[in-house]
N, C-alpha and C. Protein backbone atom coordinates (compact mmCIF):
# COMPACT_ATOMS: atom_id res chain seq x y z
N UNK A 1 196.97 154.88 343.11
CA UNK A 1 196.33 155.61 342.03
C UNK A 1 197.38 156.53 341.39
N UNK A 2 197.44 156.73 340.10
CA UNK A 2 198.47 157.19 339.15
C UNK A 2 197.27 158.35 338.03
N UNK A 3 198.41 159.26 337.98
CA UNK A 3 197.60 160.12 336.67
C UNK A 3 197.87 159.43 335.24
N UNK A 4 197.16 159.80 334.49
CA UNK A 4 196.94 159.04 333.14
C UNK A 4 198.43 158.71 332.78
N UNK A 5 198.97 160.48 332.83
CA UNK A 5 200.19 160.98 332.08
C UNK A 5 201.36 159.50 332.52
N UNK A 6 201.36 159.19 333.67
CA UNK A 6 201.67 158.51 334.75
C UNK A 6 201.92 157.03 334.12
N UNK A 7 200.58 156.40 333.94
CA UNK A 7 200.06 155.63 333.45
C UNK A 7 200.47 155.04 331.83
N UNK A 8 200.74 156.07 331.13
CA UNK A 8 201.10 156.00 330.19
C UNK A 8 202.55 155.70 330.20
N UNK A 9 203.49 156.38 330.90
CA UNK A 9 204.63 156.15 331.27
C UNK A 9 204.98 154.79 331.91
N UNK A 10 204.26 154.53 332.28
CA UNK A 10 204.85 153.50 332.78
C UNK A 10 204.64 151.65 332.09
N UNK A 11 203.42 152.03 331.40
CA UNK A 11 203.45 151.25 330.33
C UNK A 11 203.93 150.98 328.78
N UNK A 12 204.50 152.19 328.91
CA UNK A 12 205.06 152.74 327.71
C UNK A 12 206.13 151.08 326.94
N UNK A 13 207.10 151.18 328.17
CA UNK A 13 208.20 149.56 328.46
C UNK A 13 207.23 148.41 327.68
N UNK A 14 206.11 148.39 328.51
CA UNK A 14 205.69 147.17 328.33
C UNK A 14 204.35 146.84 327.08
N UNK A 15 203.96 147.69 326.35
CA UNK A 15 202.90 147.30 325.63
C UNK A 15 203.65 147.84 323.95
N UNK A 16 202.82 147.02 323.06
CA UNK A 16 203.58 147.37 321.38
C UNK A 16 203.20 148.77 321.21
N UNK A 17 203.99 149.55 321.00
CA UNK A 17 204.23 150.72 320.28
C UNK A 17 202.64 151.22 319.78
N UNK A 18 201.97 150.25 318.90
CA UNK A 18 200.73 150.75 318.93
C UNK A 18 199.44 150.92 319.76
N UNK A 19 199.50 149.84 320.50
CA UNK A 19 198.93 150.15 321.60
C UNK A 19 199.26 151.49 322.61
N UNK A 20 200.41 151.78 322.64
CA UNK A 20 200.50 153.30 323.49
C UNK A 20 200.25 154.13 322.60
N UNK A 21 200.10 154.25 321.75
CA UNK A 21 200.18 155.28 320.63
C UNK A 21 198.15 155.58 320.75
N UNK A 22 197.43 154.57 320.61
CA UNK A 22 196.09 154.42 320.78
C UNK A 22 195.57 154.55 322.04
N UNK A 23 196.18 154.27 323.41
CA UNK A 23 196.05 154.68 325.02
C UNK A 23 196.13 156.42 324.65
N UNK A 24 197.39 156.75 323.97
CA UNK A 24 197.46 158.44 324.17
C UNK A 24 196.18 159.10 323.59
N UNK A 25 196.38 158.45 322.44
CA UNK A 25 195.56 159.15 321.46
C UNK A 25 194.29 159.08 322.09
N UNK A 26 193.72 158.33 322.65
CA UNK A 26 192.29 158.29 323.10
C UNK A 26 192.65 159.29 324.43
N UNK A 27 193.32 159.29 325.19
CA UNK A 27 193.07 160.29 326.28
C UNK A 27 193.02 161.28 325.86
N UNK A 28 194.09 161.94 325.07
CA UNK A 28 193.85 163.30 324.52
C UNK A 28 192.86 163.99 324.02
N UNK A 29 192.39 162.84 323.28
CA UNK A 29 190.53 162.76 322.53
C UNK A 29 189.57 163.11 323.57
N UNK A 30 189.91 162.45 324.84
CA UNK A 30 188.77 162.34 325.83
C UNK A 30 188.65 163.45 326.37
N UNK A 31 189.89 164.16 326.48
CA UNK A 31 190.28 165.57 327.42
C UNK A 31 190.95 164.96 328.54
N UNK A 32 191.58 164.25 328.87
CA UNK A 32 192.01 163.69 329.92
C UNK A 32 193.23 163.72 330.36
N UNK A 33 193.93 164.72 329.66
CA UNK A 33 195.39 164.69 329.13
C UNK A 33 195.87 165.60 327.92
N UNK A 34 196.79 166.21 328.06
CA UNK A 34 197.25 166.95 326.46
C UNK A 34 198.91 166.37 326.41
N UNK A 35 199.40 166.79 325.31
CA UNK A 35 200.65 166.66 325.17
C UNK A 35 201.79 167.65 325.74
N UNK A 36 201.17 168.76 326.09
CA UNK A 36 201.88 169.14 327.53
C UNK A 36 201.86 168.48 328.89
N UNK A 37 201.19 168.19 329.28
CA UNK A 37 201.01 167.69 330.32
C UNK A 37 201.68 165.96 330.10
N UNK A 38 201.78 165.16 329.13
CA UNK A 38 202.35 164.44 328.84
C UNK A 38 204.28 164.73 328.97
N UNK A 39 204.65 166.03 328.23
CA UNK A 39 205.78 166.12 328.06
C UNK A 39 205.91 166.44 329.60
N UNK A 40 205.48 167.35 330.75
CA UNK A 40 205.59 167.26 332.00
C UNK A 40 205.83 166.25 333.05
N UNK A 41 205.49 165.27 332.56
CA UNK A 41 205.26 163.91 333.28
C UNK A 41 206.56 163.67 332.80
N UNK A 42 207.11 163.53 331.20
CA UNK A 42 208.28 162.85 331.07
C UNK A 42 209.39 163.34 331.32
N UNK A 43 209.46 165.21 331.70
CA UNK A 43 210.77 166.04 332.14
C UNK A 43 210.80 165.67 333.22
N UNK A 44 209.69 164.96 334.20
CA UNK A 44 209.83 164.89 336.14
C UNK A 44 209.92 163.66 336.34
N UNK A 45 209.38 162.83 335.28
CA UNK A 45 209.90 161.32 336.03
C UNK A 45 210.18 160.40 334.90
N UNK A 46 210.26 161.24 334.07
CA UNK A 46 211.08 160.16 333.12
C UNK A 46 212.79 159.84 332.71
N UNK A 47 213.20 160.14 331.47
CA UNK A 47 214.25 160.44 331.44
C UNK A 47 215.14 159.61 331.29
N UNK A 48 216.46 159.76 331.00
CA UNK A 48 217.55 158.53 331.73
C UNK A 48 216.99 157.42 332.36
N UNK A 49 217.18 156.33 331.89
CA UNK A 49 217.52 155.27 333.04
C UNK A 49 215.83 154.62 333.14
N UNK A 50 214.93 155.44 332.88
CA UNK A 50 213.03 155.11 333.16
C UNK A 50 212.83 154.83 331.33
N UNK A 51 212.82 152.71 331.38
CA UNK A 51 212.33 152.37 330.44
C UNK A 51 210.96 152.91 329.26
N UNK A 52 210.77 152.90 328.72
CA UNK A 52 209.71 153.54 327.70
C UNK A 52 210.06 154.89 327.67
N UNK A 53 210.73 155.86 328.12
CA UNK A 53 210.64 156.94 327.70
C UNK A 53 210.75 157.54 326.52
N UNK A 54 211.89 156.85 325.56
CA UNK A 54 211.96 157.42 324.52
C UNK A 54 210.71 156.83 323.15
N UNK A 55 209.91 155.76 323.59
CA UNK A 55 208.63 155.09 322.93
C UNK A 55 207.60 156.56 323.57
N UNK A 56 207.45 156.58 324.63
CA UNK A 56 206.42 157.88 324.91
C UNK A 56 206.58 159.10 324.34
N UNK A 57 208.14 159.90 324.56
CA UNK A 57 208.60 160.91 323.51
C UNK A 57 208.27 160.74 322.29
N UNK A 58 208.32 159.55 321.32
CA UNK A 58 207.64 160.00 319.97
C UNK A 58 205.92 159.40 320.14
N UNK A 59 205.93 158.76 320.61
CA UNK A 59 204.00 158.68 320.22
C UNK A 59 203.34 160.73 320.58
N UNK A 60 203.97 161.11 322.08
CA UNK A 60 203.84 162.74 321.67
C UNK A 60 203.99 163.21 320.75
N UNK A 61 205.28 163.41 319.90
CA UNK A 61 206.04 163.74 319.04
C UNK A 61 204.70 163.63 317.58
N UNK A 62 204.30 162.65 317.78
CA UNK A 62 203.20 162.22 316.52
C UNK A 62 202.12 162.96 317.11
N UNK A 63 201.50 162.97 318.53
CA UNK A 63 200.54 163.94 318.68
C UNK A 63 200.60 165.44 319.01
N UNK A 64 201.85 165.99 318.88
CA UNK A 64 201.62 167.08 318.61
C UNK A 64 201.61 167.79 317.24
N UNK A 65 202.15 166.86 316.03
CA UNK A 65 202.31 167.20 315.09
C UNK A 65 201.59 167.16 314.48
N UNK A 66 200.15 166.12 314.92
CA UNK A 66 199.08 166.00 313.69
C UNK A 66 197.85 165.92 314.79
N UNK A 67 197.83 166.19 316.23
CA UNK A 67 196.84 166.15 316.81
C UNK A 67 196.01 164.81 317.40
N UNK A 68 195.03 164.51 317.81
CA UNK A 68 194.29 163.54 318.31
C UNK A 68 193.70 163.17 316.92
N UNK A 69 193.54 161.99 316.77
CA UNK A 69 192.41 161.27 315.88
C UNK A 69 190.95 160.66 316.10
N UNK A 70 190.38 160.04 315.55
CA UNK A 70 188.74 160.35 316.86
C UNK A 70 188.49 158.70 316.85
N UNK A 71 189.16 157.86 316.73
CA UNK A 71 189.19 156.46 317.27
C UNK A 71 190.75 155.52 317.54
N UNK A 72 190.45 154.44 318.28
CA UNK A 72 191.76 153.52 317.88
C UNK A 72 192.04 153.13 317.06
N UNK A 73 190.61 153.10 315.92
CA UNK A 73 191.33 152.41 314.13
C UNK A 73 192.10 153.27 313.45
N UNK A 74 191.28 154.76 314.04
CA UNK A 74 192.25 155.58 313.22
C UNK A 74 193.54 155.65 312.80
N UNK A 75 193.83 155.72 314.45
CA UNK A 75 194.85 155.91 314.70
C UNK A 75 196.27 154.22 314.50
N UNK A 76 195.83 153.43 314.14
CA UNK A 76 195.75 152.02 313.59
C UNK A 76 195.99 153.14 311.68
N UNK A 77 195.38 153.22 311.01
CA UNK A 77 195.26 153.52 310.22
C UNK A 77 196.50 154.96 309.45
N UNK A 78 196.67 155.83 310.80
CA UNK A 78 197.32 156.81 310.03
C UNK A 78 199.11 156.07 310.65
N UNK A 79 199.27 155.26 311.31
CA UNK A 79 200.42 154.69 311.80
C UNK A 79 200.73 153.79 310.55
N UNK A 80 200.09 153.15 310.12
CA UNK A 80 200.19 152.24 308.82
C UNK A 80 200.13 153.24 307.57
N UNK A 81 199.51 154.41 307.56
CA UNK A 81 199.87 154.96 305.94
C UNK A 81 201.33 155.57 306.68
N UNK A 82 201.23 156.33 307.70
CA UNK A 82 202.87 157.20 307.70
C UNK A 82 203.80 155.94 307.10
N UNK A 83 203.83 154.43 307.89
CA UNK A 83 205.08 153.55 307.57
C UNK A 83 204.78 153.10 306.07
N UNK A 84 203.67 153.57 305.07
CA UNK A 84 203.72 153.24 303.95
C UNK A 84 204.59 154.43 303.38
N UNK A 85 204.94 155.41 303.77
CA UNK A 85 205.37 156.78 302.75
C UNK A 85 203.76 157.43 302.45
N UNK A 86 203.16 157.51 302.82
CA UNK A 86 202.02 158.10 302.00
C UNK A 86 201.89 159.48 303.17
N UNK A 87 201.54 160.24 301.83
CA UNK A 87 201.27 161.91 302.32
C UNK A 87 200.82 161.73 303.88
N UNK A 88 201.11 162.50 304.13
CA UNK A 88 200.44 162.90 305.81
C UNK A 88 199.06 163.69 305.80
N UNK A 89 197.89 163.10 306.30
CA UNK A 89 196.77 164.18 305.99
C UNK A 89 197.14 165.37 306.77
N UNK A 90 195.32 165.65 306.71
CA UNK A 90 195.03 166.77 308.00
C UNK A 90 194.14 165.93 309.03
N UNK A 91 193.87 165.42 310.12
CA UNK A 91 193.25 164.75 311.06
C UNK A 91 192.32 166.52 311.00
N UNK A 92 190.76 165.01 310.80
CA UNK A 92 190.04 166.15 311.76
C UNK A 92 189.79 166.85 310.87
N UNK A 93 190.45 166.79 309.27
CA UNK A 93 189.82 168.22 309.06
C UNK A 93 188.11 168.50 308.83
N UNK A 94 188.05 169.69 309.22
CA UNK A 94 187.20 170.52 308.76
C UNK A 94 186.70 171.47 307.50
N UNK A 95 185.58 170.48 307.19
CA UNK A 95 184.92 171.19 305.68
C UNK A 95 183.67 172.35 306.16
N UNK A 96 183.61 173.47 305.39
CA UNK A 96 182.30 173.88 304.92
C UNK A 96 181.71 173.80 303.99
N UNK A 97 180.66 173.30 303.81
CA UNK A 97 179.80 173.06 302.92
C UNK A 97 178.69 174.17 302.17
N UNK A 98 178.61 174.07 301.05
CA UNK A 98 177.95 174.98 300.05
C UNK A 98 176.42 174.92 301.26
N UNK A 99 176.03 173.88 301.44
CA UNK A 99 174.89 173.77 302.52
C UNK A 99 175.12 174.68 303.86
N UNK A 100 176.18 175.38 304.16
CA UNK A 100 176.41 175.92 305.65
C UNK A 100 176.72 174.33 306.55
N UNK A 101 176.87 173.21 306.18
CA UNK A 101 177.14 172.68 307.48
C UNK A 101 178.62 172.12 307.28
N UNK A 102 179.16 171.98 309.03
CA UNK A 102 180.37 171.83 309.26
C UNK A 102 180.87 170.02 309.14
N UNK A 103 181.51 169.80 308.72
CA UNK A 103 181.74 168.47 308.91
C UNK A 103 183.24 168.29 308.80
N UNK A 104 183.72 167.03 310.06
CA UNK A 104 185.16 166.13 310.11
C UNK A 104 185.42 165.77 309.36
N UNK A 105 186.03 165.44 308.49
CA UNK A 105 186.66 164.04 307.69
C UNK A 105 187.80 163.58 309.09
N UNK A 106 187.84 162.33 308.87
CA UNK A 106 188.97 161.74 309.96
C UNK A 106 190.34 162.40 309.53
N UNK A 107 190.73 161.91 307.71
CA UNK A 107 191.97 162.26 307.16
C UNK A 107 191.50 162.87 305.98
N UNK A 108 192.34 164.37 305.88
CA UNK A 108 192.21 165.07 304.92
C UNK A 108 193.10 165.11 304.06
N UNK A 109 193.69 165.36 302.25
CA UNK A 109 193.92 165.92 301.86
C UNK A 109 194.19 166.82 301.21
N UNK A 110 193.27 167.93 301.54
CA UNK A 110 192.56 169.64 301.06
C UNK A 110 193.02 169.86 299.86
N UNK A 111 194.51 169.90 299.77
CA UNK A 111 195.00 170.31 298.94
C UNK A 111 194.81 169.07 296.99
N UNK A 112 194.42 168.03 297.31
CA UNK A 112 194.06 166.97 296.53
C UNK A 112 192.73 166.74 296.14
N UNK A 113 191.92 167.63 297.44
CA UNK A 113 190.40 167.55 297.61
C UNK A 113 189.69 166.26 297.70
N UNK A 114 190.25 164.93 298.81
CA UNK A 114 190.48 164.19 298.78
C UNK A 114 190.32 163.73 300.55
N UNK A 115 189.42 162.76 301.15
CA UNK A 115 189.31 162.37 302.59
C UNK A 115 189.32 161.15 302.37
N UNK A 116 188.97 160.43 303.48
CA UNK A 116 189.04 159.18 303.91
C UNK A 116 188.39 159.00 305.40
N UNK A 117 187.41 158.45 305.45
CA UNK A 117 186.72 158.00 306.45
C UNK A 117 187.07 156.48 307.12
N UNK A 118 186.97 156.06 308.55
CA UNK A 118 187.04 154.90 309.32
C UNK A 118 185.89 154.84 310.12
N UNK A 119 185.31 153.88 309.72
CA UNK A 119 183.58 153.89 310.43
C UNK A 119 183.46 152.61 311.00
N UNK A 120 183.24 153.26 311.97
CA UNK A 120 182.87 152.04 313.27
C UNK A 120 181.38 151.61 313.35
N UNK A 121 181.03 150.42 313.55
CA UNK A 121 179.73 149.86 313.83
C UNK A 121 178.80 150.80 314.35
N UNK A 122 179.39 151.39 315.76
CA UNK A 122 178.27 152.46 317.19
C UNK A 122 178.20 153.38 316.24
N UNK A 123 178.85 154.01 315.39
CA UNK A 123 178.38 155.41 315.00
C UNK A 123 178.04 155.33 313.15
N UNK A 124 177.96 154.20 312.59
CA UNK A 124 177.39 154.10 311.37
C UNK A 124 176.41 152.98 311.13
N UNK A 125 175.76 152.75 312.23
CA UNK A 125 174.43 151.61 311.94
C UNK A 125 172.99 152.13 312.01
N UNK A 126 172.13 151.80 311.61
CA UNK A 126 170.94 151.93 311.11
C UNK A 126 170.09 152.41 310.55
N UNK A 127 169.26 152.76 310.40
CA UNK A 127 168.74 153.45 308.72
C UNK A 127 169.05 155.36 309.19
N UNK A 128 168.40 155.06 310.70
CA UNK A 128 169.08 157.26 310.73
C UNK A 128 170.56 157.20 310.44
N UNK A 129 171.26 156.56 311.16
CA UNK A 129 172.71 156.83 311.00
C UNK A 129 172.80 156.79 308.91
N UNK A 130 172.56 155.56 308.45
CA UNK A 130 172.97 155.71 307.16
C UNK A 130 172.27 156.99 306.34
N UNK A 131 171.22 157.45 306.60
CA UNK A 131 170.54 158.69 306.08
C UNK A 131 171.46 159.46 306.12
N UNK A 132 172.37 160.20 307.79
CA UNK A 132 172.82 161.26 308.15
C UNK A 132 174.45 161.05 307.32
N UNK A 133 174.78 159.55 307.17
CA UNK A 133 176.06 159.17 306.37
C UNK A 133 175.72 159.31 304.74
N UNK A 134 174.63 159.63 304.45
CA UNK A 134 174.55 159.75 302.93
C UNK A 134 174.46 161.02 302.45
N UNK A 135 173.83 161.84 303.03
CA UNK A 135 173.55 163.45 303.49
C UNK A 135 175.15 164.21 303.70
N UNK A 136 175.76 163.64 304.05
CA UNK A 136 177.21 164.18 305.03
C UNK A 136 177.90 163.70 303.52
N UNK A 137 178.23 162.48 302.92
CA UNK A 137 178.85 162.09 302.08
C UNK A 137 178.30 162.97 300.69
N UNK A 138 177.27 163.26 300.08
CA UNK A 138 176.87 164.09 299.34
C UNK A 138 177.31 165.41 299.50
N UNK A 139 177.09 166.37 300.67
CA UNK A 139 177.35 167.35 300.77
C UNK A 139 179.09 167.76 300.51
N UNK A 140 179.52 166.60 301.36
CA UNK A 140 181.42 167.25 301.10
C UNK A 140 181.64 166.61 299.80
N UNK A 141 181.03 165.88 298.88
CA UNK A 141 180.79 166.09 297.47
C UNK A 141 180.92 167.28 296.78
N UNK A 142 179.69 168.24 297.26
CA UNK A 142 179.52 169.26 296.64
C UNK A 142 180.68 170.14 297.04
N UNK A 143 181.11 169.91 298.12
CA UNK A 143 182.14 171.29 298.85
C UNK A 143 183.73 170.77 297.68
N UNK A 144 183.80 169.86 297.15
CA UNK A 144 184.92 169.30 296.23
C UNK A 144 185.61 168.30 297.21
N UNK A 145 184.96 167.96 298.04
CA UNK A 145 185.95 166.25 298.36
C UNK A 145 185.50 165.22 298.47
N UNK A 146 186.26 164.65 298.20
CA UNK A 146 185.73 162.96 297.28
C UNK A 146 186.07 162.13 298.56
N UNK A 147 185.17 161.18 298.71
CA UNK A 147 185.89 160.57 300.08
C UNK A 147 186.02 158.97 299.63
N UNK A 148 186.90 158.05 300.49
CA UNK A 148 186.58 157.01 300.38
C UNK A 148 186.49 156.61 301.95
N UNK A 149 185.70 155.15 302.23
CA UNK A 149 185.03 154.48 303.69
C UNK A 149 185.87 153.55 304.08
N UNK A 150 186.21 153.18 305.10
CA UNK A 150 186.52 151.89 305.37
C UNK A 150 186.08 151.47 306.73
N UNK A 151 185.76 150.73 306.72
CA UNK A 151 185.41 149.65 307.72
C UNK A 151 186.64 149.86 309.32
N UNK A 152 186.09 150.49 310.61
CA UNK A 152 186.95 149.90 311.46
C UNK A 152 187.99 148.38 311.58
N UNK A 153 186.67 147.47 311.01
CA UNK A 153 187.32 146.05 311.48
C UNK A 153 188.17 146.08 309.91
N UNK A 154 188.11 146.74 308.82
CA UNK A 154 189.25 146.04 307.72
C UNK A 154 190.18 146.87 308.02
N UNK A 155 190.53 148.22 308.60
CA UNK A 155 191.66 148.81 309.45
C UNK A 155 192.19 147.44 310.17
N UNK A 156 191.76 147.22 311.43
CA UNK A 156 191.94 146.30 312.50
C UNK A 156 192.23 144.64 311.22
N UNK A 157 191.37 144.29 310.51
CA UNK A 157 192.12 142.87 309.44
C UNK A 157 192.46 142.76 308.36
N UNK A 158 192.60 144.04 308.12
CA UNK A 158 193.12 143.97 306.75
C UNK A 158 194.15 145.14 306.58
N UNK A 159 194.83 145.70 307.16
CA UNK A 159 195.33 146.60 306.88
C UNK A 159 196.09 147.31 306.01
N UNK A 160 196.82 146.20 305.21
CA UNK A 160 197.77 146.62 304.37
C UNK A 160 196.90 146.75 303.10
N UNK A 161 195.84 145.89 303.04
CA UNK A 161 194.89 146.13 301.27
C UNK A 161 194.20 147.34 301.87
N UNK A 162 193.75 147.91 303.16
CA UNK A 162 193.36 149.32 303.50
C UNK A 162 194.19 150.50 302.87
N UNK A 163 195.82 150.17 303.54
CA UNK A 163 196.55 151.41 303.03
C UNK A 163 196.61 150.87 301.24
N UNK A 164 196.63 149.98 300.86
CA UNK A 164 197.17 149.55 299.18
C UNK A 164 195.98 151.24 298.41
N UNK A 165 194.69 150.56 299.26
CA UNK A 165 193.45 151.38 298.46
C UNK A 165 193.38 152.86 298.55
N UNK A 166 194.02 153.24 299.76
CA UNK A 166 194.51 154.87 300.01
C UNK A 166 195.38 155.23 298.95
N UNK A 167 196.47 154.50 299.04
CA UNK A 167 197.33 154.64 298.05
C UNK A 167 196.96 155.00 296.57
N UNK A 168 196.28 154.16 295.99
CA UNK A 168 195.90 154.58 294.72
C UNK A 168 194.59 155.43 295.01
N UNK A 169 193.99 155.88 296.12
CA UNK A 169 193.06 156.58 295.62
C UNK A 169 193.54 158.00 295.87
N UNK A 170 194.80 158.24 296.29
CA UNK A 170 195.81 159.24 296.34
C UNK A 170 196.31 160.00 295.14
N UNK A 171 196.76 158.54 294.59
CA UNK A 171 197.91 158.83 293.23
C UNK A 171 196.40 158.86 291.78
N UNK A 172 195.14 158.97 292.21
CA UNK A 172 194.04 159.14 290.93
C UNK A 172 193.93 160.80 291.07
């Protein structure tokens, strides 16, 4: 038995770059792990000579700089706009709404007044969910941000007409 941090390290060698990048990101999400405790693992047994280390050093490197994201598409998603050149959001950010309520956007750009949502099947299906997604999409309307949706699975098959559509809904 191995700790996550552990775990991560040691697969680091052997799985594509995005896949560790989506292992981290989800532990961190989970609480299961931070990026201290990550960089701890790699000052005591990584290092010199211990394959993947320098693949684990930047997937940290990316989560300390912009934080956890709240799925694997996401995180699929903000790996493909960074290698497009496109602005770096805010993960996560947080709106208030003229209504008093708090709401995520996955990727922000505040300053553009401008999000982007990745919606997965479990948490955007059926008539409550689409109510509470029409309610939520109206309101950060009113607060001044415009959002656009995409589909988990066109992250995951389509990715590049995903980032094409960020792109210009960036540069409008």
């Amino acid at each position: 038995m191995t700790t996550v941090e552990r775990t991560l390290l040691d697969c680091a060698p052997m799985v594509p770059f995005a896949v560790l990048a989506k292992g981290a990101d989800s532990a961190v999400r989970m609480g299961l792990t931070d990026p201290a405790a990550l960089c701890k693992t790699m000052s005591e047994q990584g290092g010199r000579g211990v394959q993947g280390t320098k693949r684990l050093a930047r997937v940290i490197d990316h989560l300390e700089a912009s934080g956890p994201t709240g799925s694997p598409a996401e995180v699929a998603a903000l790996s493909a706009m960074r290698a497009a050149g496109l602005p770096l959001p805010v993960l996560q950010y947080e709106v208030i709404t003229p209504s008093g309520r708090r709401y995520r956007v996955d990727f922000g750009w505040p300053d553009l007044g401008k999000g982007v949502e990745v919606d997965g099947m479990d948490a955007h299906s059926g008539p409550n969910n689409l109510d509470r997604d029409l309610l939520r999409q109206n309101d950060l309307f009113e607060a001044g941000i415009e959002l656009r949706r995409f589909s988990a699975r066109a992250v995951r098959n389509d990715i590049d007409n995903v980032v094409a559509a960020i792109a210009r809904f960036l540069a409008t």
